[in-house]
C-alpha atoms as a PDB file:
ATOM      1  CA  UNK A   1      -4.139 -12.234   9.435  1.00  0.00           C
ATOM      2  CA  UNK A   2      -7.457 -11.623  10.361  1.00  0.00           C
ATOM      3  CA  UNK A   3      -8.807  -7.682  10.745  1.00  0.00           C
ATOM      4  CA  UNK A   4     -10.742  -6.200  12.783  1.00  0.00           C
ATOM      5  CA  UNK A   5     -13.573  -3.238  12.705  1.00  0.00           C
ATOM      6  CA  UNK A   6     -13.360  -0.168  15.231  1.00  0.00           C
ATOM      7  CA  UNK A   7     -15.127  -2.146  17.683  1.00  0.00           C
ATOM      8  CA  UNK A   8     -14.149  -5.673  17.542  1.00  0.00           C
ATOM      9  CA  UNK A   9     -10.694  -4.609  17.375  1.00  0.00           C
ATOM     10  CA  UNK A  10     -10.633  -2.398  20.690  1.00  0.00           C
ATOM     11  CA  UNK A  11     -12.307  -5.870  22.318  1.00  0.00           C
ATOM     12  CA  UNK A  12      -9.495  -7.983  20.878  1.00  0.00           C
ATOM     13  CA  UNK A  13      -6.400  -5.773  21.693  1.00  0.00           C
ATOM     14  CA  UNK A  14      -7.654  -3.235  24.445  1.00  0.00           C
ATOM     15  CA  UNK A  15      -5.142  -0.776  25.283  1.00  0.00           C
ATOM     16  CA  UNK A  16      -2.814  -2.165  22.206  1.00  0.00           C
ATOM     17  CA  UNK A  17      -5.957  -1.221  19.786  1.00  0.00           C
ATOM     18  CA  UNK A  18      -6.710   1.960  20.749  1.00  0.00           C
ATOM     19  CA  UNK A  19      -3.255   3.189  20.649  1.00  0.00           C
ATOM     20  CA  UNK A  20      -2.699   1.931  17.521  1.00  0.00           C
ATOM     21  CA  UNK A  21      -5.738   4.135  16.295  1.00  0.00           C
ATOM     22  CA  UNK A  22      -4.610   6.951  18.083  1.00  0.00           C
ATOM     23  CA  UNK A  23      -1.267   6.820  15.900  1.00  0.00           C
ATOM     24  CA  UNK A  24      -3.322   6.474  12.495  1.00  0.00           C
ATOM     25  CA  UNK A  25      -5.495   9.376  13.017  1.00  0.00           C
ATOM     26  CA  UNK A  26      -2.510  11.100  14.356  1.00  0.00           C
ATOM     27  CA  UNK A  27      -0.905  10.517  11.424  1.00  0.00           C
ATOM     28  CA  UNK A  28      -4.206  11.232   9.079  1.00  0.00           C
ATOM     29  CA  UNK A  29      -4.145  14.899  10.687  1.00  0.00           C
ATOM     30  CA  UNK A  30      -0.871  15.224  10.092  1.00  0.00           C
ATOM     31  CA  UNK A  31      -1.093  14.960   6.472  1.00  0.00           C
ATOM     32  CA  UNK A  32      -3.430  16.600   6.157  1.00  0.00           C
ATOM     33  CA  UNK A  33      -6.029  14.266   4.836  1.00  0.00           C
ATOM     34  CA  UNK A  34      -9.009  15.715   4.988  1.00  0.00           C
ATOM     35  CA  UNK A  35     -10.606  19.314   6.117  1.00  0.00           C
ATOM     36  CA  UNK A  36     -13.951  19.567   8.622  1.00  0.00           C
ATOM     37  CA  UNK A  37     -16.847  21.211   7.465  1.00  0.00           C
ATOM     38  CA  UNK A  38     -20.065  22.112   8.634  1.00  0.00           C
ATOM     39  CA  UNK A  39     -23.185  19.965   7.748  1.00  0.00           C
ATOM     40  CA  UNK A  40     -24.954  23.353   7.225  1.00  0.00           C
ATOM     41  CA  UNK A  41     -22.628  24.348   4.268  1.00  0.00           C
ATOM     42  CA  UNK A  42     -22.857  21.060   1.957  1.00  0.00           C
ATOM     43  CA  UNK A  43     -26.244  20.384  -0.123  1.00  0.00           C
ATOM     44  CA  UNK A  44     -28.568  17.148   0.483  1.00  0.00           C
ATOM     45  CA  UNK A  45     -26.953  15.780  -2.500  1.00  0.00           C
ATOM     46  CA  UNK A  46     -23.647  15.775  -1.093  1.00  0.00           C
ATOM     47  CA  UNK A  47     -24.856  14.395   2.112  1.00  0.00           C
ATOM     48  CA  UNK A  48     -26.425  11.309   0.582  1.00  0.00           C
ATOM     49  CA  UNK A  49     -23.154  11.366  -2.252  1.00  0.00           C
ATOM     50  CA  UNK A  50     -20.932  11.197   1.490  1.00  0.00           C
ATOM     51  CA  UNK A  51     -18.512   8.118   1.358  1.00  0.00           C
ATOM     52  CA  UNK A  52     -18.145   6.504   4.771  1.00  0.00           C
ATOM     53  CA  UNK A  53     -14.886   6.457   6.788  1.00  0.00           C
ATOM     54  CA  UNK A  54     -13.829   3.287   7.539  1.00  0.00           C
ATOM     55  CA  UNK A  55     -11.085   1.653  10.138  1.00  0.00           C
ATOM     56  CA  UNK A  56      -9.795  -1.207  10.274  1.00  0.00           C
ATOM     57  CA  UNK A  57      -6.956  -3.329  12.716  1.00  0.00           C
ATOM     58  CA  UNK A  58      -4.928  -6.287  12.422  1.00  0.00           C
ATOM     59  CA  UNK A  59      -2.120  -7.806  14.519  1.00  0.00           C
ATOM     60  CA  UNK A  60       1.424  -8.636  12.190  1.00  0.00           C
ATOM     61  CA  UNK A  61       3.725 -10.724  12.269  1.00  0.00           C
ATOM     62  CA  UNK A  62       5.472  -8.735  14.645  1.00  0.00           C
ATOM     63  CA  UNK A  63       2.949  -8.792  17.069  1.00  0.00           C
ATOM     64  CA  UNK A  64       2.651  -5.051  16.913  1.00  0.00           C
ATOM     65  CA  UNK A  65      -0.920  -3.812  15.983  1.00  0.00           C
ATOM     66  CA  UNK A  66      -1.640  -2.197  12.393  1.00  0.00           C
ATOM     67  CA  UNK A  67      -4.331   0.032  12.209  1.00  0.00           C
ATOM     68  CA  UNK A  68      -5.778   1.929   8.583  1.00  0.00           C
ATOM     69  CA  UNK A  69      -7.771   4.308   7.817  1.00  0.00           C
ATOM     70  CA  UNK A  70      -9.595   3.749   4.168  1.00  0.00           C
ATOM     71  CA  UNK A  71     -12.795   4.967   2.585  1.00  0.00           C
ATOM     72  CA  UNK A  72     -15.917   3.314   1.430  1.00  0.00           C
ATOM     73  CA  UNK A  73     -15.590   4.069  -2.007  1.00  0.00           C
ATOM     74  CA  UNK A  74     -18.725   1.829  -3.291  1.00  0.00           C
ATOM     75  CA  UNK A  75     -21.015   4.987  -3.792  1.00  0.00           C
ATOM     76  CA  UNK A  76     -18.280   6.970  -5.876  1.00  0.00           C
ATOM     77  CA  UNK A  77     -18.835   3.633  -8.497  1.00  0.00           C
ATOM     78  CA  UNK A  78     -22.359   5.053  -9.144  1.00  0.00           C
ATOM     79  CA  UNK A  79     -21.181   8.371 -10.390  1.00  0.00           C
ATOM     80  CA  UNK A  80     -17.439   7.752 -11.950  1.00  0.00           C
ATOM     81  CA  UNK A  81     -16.973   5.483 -15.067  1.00  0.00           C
ATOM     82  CA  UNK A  82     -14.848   2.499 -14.378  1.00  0.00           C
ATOM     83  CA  UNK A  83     -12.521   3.765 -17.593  1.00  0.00           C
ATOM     84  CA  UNK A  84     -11.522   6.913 -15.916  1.00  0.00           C
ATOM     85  CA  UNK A  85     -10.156   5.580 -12.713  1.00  0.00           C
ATOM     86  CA  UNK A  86      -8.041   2.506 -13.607  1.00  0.00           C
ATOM     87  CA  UNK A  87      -4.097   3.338 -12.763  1.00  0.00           C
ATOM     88  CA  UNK A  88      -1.410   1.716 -14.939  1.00  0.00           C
ATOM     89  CA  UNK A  89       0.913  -1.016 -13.757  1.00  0.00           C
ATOM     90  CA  UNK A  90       4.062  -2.250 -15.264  1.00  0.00           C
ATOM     91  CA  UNK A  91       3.728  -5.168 -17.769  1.00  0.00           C
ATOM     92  CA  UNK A  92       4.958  -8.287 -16.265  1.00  0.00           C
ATOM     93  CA  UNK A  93       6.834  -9.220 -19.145  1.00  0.00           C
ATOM     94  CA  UNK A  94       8.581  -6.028 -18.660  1.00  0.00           C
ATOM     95  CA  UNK A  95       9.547  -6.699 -15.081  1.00  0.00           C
ATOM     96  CA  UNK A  96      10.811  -9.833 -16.812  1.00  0.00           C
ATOM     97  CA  UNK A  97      12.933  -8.129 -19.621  1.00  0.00           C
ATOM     98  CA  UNK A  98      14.401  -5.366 -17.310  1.00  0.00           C
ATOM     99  CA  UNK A  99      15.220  -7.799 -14.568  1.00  0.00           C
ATOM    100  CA  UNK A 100      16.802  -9.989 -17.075  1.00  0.00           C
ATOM    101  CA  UNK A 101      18.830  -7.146 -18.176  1.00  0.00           C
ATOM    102  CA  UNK A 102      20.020  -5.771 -14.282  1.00  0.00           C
ATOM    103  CA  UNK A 103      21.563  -9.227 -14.079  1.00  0.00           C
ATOM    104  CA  UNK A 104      22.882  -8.973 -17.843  1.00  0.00           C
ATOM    105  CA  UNK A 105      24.633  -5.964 -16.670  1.00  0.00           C
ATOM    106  CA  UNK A 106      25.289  -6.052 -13.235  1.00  0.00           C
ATOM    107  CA  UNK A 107      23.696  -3.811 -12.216  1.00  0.00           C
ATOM    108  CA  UNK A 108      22.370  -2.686  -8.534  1.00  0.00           C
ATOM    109  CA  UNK A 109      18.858  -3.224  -7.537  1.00  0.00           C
ATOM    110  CA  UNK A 110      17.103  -1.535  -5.187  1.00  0.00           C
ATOM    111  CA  UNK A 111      13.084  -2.740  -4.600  1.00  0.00           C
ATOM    112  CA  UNK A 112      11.222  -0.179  -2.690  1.00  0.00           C
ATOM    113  CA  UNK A 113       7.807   0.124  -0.677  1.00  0.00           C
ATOM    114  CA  UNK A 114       6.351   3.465  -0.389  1.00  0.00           C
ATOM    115  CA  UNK A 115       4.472   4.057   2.650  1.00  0.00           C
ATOM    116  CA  UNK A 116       1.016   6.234   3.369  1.00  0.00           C
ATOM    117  CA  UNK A 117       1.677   6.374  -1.484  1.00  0.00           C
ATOM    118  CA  UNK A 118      -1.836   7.740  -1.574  1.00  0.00           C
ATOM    119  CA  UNK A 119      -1.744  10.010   1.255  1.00  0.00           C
ATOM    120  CA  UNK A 120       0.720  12.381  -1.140  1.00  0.00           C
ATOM    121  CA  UNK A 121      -2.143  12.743  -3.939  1.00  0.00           C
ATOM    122  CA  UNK A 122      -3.704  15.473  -4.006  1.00  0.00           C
ATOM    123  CA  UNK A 123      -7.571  15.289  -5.398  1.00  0.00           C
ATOM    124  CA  UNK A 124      -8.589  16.583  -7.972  1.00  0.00           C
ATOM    125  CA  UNK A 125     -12.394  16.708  -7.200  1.00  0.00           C
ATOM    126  CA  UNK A 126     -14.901  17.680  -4.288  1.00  0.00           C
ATOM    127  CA  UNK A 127     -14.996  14.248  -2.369  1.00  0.00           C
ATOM    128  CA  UNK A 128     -17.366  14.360   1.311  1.00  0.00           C
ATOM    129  CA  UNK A 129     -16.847  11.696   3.497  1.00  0.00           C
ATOM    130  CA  UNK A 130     -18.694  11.477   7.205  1.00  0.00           C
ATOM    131  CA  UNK A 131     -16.692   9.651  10.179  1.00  0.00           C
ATOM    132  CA  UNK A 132     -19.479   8.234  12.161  1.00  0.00           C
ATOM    133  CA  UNK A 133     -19.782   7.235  16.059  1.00  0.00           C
ATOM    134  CA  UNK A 134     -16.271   6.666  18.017  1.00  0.00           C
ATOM    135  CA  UNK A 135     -14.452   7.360  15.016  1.00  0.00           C
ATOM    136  CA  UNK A 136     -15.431  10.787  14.724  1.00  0.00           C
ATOM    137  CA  UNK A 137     -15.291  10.928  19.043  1.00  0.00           C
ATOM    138  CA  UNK A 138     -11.741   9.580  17.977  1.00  0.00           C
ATOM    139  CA  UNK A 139     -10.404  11.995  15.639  1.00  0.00           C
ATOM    140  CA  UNK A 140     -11.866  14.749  17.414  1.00  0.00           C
ATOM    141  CA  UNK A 141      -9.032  13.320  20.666  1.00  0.00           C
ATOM    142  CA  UNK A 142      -6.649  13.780  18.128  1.00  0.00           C
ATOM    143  CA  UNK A 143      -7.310  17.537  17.258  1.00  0.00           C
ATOM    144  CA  UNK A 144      -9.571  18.629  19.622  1.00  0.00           C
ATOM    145  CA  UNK A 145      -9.662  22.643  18.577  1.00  0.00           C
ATOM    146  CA  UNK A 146     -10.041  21.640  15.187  1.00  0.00           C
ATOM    147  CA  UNK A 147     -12.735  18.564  14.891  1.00  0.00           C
ATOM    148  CA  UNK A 148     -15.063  19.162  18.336  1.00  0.00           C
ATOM    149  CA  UNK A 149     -17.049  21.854  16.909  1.00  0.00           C
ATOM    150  CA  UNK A 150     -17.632  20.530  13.283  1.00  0.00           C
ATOM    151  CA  UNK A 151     -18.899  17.218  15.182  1.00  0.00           C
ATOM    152  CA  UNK A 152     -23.228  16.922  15.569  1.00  0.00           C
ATOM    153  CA  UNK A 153     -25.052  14.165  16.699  1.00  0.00           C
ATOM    154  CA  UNK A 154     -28.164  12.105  14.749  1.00  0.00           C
ATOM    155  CA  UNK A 155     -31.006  11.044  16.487  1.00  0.00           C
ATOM    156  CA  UNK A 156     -29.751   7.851  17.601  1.00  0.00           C
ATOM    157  CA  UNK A 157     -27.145  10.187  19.334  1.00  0.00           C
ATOM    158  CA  UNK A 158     -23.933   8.872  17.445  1.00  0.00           C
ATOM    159  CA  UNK A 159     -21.622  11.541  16.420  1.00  0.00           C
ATOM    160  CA  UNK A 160     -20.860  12.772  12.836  1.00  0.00           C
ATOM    161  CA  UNK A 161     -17.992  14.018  11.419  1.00  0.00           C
ATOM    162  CA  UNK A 162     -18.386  15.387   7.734  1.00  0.00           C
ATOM    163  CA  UNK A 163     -14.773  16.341   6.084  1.00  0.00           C
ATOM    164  CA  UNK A 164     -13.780  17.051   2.532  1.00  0.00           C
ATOM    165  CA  UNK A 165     -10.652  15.014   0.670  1.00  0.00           C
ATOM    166  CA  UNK A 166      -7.285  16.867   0.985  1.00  0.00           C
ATOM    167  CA  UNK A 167      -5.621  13.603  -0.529  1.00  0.00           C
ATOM    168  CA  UNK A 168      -6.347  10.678  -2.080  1.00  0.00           C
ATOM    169  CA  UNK A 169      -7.493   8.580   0.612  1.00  0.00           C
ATOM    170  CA  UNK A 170      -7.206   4.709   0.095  1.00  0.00           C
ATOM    171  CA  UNK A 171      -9.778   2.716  -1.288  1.00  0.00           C
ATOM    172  CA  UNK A 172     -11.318   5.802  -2.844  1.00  0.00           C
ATOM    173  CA  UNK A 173     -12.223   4.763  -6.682  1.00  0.00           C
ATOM    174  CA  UNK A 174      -9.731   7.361  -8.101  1.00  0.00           C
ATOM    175  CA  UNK A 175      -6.373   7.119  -5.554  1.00  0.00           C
ATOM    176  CA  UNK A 176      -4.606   4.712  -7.573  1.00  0.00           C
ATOM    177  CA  UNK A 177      -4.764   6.896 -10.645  1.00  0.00           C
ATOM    178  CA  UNK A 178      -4.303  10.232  -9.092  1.00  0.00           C
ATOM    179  CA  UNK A 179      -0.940   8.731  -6.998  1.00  0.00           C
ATOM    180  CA  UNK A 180       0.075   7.050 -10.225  1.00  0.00           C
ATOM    181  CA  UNK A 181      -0.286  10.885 -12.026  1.00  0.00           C
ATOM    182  CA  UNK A 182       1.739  12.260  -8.708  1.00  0.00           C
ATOM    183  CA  UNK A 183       4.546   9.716  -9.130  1.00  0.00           C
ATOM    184  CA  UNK A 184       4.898  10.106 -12.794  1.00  0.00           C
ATOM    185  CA  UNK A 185       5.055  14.234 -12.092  1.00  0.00           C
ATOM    186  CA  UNK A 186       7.765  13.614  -9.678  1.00  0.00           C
ATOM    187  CA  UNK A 187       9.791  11.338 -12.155  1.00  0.00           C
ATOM    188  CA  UNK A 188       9.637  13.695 -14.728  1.00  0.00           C
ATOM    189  CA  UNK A 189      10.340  16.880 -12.558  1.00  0.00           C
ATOM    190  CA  UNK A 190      13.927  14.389 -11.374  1.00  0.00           C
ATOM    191  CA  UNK A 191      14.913  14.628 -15.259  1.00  0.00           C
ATOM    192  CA  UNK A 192      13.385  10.819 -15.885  1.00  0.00           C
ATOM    193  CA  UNK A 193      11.796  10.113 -19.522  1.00  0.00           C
ATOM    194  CA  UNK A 194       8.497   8.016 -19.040  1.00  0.00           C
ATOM    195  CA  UNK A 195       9.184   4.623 -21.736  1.00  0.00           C
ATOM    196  CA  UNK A 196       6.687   5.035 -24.594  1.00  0.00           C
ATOM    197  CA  UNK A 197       5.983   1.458 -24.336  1.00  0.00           C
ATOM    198  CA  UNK A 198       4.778   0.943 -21.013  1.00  0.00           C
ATOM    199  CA  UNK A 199       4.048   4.549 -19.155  1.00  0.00           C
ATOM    200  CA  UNK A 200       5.409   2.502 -15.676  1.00  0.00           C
ATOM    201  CA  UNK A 201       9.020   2.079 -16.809  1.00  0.00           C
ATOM    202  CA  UNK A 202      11.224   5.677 -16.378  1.00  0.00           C
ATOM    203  CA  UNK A 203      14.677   6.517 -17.321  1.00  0.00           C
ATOM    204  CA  UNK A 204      17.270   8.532 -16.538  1.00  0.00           C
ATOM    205  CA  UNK A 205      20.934   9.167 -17.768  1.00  0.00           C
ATOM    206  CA  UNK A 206      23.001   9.474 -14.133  1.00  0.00           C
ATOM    207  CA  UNK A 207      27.055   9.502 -14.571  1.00  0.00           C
ATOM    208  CA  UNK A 208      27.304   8.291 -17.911  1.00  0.00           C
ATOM    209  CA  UNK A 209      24.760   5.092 -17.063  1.00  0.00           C
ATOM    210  CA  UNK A 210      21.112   4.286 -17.822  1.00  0.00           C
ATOM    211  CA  UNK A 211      18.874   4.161 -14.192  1.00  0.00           C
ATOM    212  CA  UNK A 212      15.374   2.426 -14.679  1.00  0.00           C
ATOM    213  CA  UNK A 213      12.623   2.518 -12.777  1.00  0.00           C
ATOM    214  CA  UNK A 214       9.414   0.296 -12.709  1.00  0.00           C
ATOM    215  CA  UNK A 215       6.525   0.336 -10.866  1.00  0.00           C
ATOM    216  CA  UNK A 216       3.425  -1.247  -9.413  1.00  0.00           C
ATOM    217  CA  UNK A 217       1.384   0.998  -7.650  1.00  0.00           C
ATOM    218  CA  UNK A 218       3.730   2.012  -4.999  1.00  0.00           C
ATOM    219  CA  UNK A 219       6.119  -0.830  -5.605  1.00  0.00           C
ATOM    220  CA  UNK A 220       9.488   0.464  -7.146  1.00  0.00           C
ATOM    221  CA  UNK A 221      12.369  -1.199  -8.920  1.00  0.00           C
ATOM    222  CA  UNK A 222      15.162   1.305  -9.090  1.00  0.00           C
ATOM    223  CA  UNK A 223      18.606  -0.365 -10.939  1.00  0.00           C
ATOM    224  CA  UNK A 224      21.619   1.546 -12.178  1.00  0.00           C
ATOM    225  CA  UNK A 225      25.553   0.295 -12.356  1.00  0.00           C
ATOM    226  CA  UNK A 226      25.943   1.827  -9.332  1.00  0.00           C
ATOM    227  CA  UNK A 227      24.895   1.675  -5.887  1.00  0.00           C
ATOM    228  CA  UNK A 228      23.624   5.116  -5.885  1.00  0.00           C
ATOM    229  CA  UNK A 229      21.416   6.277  -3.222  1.00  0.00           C
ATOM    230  CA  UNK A 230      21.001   9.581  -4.228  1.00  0.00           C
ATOM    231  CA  UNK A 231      17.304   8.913  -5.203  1.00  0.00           C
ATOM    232  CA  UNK A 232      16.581   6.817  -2.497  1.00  0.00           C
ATOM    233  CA  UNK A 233      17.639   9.626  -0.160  1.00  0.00           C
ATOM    234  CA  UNK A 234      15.238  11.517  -2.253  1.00  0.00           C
ATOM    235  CA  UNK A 235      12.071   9.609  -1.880  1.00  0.00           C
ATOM    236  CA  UNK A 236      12.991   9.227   2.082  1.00  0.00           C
ATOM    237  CA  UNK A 237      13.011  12.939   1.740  1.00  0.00           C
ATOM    238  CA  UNK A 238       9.768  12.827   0.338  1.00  0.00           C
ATOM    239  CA  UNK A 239       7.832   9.956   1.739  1.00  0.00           C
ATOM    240  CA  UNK A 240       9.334   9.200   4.785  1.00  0.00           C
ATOM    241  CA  UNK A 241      11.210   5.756   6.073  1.00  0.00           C
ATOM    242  CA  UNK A 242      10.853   3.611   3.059  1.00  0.00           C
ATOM    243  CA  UNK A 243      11.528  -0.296   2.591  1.00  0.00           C
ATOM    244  CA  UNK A 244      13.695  -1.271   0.638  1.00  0.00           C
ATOM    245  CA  UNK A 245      14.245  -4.525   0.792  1.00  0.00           C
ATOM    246  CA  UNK A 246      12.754  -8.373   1.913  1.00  0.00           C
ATOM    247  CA  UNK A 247      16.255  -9.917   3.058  1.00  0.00           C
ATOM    248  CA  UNK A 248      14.418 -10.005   6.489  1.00  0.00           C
ATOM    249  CA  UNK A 249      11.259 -11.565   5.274  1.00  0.00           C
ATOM    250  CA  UNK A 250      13.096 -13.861   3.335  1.00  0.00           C
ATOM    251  CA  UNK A 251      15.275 -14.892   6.237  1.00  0.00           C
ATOM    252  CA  UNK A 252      12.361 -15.711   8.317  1.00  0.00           C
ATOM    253  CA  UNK A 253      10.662 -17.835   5.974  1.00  0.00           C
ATOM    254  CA  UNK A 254      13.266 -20.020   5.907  1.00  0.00           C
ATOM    255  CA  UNK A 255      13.617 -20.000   9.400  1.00  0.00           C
ATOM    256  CA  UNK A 256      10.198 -20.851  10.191  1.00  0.00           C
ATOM    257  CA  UNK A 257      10.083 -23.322   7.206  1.00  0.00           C
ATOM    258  CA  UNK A 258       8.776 -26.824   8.894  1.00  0.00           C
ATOM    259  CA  UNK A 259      11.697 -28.859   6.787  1.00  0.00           C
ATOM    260  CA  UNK A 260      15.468 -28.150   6.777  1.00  0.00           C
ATOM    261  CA  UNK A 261      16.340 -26.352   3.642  1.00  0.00           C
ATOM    262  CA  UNK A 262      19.775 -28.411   3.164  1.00  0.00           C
ATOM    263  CA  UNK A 263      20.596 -27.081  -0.397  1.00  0.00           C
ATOM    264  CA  UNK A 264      20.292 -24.322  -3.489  1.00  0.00           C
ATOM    265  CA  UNK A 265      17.882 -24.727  -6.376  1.00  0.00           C
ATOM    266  CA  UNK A 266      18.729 -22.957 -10.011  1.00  0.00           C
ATOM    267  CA  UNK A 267      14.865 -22.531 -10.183  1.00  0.00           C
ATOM    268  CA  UNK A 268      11.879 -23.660  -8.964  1.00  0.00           C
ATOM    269  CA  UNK A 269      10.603 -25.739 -11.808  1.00  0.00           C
ATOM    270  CA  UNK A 270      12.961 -28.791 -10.790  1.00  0.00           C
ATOM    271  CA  UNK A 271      11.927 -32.987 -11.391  1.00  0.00           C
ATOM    272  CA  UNK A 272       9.966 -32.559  -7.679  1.00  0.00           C
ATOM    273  CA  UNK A 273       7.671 -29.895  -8.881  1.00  0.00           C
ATOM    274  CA  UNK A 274       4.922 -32.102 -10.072  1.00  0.00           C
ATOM    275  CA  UNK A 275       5.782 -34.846  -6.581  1.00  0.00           C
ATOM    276  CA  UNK A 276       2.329 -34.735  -4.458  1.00  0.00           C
ATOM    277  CA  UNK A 277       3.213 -35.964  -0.832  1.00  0.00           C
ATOM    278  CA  UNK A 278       1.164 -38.271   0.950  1.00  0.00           C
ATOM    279  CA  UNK A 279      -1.589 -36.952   2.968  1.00  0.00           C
ATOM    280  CA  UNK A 280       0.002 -38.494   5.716  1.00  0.00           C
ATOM    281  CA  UNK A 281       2.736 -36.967   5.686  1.00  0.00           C
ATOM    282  CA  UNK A 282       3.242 -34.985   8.480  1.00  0.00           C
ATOM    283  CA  UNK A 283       5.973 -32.364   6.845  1.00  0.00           C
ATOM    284  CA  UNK A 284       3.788 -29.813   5.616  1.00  0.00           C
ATOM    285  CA  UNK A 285       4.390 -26.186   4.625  1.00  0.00           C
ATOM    286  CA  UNK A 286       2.687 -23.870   7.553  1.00  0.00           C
ATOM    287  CA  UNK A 287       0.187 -21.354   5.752  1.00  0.00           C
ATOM    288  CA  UNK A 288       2.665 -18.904   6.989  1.00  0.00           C
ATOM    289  CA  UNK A 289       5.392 -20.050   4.714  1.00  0.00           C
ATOM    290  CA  UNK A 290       2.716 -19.637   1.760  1.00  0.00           C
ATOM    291  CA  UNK A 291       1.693 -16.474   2.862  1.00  0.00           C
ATOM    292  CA  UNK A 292       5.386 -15.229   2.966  1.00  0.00           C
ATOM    293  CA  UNK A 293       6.005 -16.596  -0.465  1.00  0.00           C
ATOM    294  CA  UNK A 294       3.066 -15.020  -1.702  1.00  0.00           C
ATOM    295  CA  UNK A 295       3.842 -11.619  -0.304  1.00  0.00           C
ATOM    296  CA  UNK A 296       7.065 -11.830  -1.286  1.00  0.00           C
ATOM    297  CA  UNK A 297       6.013 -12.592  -4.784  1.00  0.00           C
ATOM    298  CA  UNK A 298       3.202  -9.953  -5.177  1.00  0.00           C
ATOM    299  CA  UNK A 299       5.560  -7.089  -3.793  1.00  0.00           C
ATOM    300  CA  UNK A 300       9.250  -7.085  -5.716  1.00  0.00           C
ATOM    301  CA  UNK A 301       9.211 -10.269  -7.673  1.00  0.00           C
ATOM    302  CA  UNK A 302       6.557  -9.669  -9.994  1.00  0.00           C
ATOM    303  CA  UNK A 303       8.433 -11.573 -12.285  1.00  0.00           C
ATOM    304  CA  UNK A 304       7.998 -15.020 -10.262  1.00  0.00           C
ATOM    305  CA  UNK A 305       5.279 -17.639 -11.856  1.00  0.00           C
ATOM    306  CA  UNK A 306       2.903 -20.485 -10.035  1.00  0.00           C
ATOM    307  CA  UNK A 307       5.795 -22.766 -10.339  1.00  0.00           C
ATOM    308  CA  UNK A 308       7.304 -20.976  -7.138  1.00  0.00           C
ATOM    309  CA  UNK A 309       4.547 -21.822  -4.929  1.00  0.00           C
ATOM    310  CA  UNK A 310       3.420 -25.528  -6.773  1.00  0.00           C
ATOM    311  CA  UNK A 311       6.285 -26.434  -4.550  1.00  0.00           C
ATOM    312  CA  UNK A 312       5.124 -25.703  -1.022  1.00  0.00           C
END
């Protein structure tokens, strides 16, 4: 899916657009993202050091409209060494191994998607960014008695909004790591025991059985012998009205798959997998089937090689 800037995407989706910015910046207040400040109390060198707020829409699959609010995080690369802002992510070997062993042992998987991940990190250093034009007109709808009088205007008459970092905004150069630090906290402070071997793999003794937990960014297996939702209650309680599964997107890729899916495979890698079809052929996999694969693939099936798409 294509996306859209501030501007473009109030021209594509009109009213659609703008309410869907209206309910990002709502929600950016409500977390409280950021804090205004005055132009008057930062130095020249954090003026020119400001990162730029960005916006950005896109229509889903859905048809509803997506808007998100990131940062342009290309100045912090001037200042912060690459080394001290890369966040660890599982092995995929590991993903493998542990997978391998749920099935071994029957136990109960649960794949979850944590939404707004960064917006629980706190930061951990003094981070400006300005929200220029009709984004800062924008956010200053949202919260009027709190953004309208930090807001001044430059001499092409454009608004600016300067705010410090409450949270680890995405697409800052240090969220990853600082939500990674946050989620490992949290693990610990829930009695889990980070592995020694890969510092994205946590465990935890409940009712007499092992629960592991592995993670890609904010991409969670969580297994145990048991269905137990205990801490899946918890990080509802925590970070709101999680995913936790892909049944449905699974279900409509094979709905919307352009040939009848007649019968089950073991595994991908079967005596077709190397068959090229004739470019005449007018059965061909839609790019949304490949994008569905893909995303299914890059979110809880880590595990899952180029053999699952050298079919399509």
């Amino acid at each position: 899916m294509s996306q859209y800037s501030l501007k473009r995407g109030l021209k594509a989706f009109g009213k659609l657009g703008a309410e869907s910015i209206q309910a990002e910046l709502s929600q950016i207040h409500m977390r409280n993202t950021f804090t205004p400040t005055r132009i008057e109390n930062l130095t020249t060198e954090q003026c020119r050091k400001s990162i730029e707020s960005l916006i950005f829409l896109e229509e889903k699959h859905s048809g509803n409209i997506k808007s998100r609010m990131c940062a342009d995080g290309r100045k912090q690369k001037e200042d912060i060494n690459r080394e001290n802002t890369a966040s660890p992510t599982v092995m995929t070997e590991l993903v493998s191994i542990t997978a391998a062993i749920d099935a071994k042992e029957g136990r109960d998987d649960a794949v979850i998607d944590l939404p707004c991940a960064f917006l629980h990190a706190d930061m951990d250093d003094l981070v400006v960014m300005v929200l220029c034009g009709g984004l800062a007109e924008l956010m200053a709808v949202v919260a009027s008695e709190i953004y309208r009088k930090y807001i001044t205007y430059g001499e092409d008459g454009k608004a600016i909004l300067y705010v410090t970092l409450q949270k680890a905004s995405y697409r800052t150069v240090k969220a990853a790591l600082l939500f990674y630090c946050t989620l490992v906290l949290e693990r610990k402070e829930r009695g889990f025991k980070i592995n020694e071997y890969d510092p994205c793999i946590a465990t935890k003794v409940v009712n007499g059985k092992q629960m592991t937990i592995t993670w890609h960014v904010d991409d969670l297996k969580n297994s145990h012998m048991d269905r137990d939702g205990e801490e899946i209650e918890w990080f509802k309680s925590i970070y709101g009205n999680i995913r936790v599964s892909m049944i449905n997107n699974l279900k409509r890729m094979i709905a919307e798959f352009p040939e009848a899916i007649t019968s089950n495979a073991v595994m991908p890698a079967t005596d077709k997998l190397f068959e090229v079809r004739p470019d005449n052929n007018p059965k061909k996999t839609s790019w949304m089937s490949q994008g569905l694969v893909l995303f299914i693939m890059l979110v809880p099936r880590h595990h899952l090689s180029q053999q699952d798409i050298a079919i399509l």
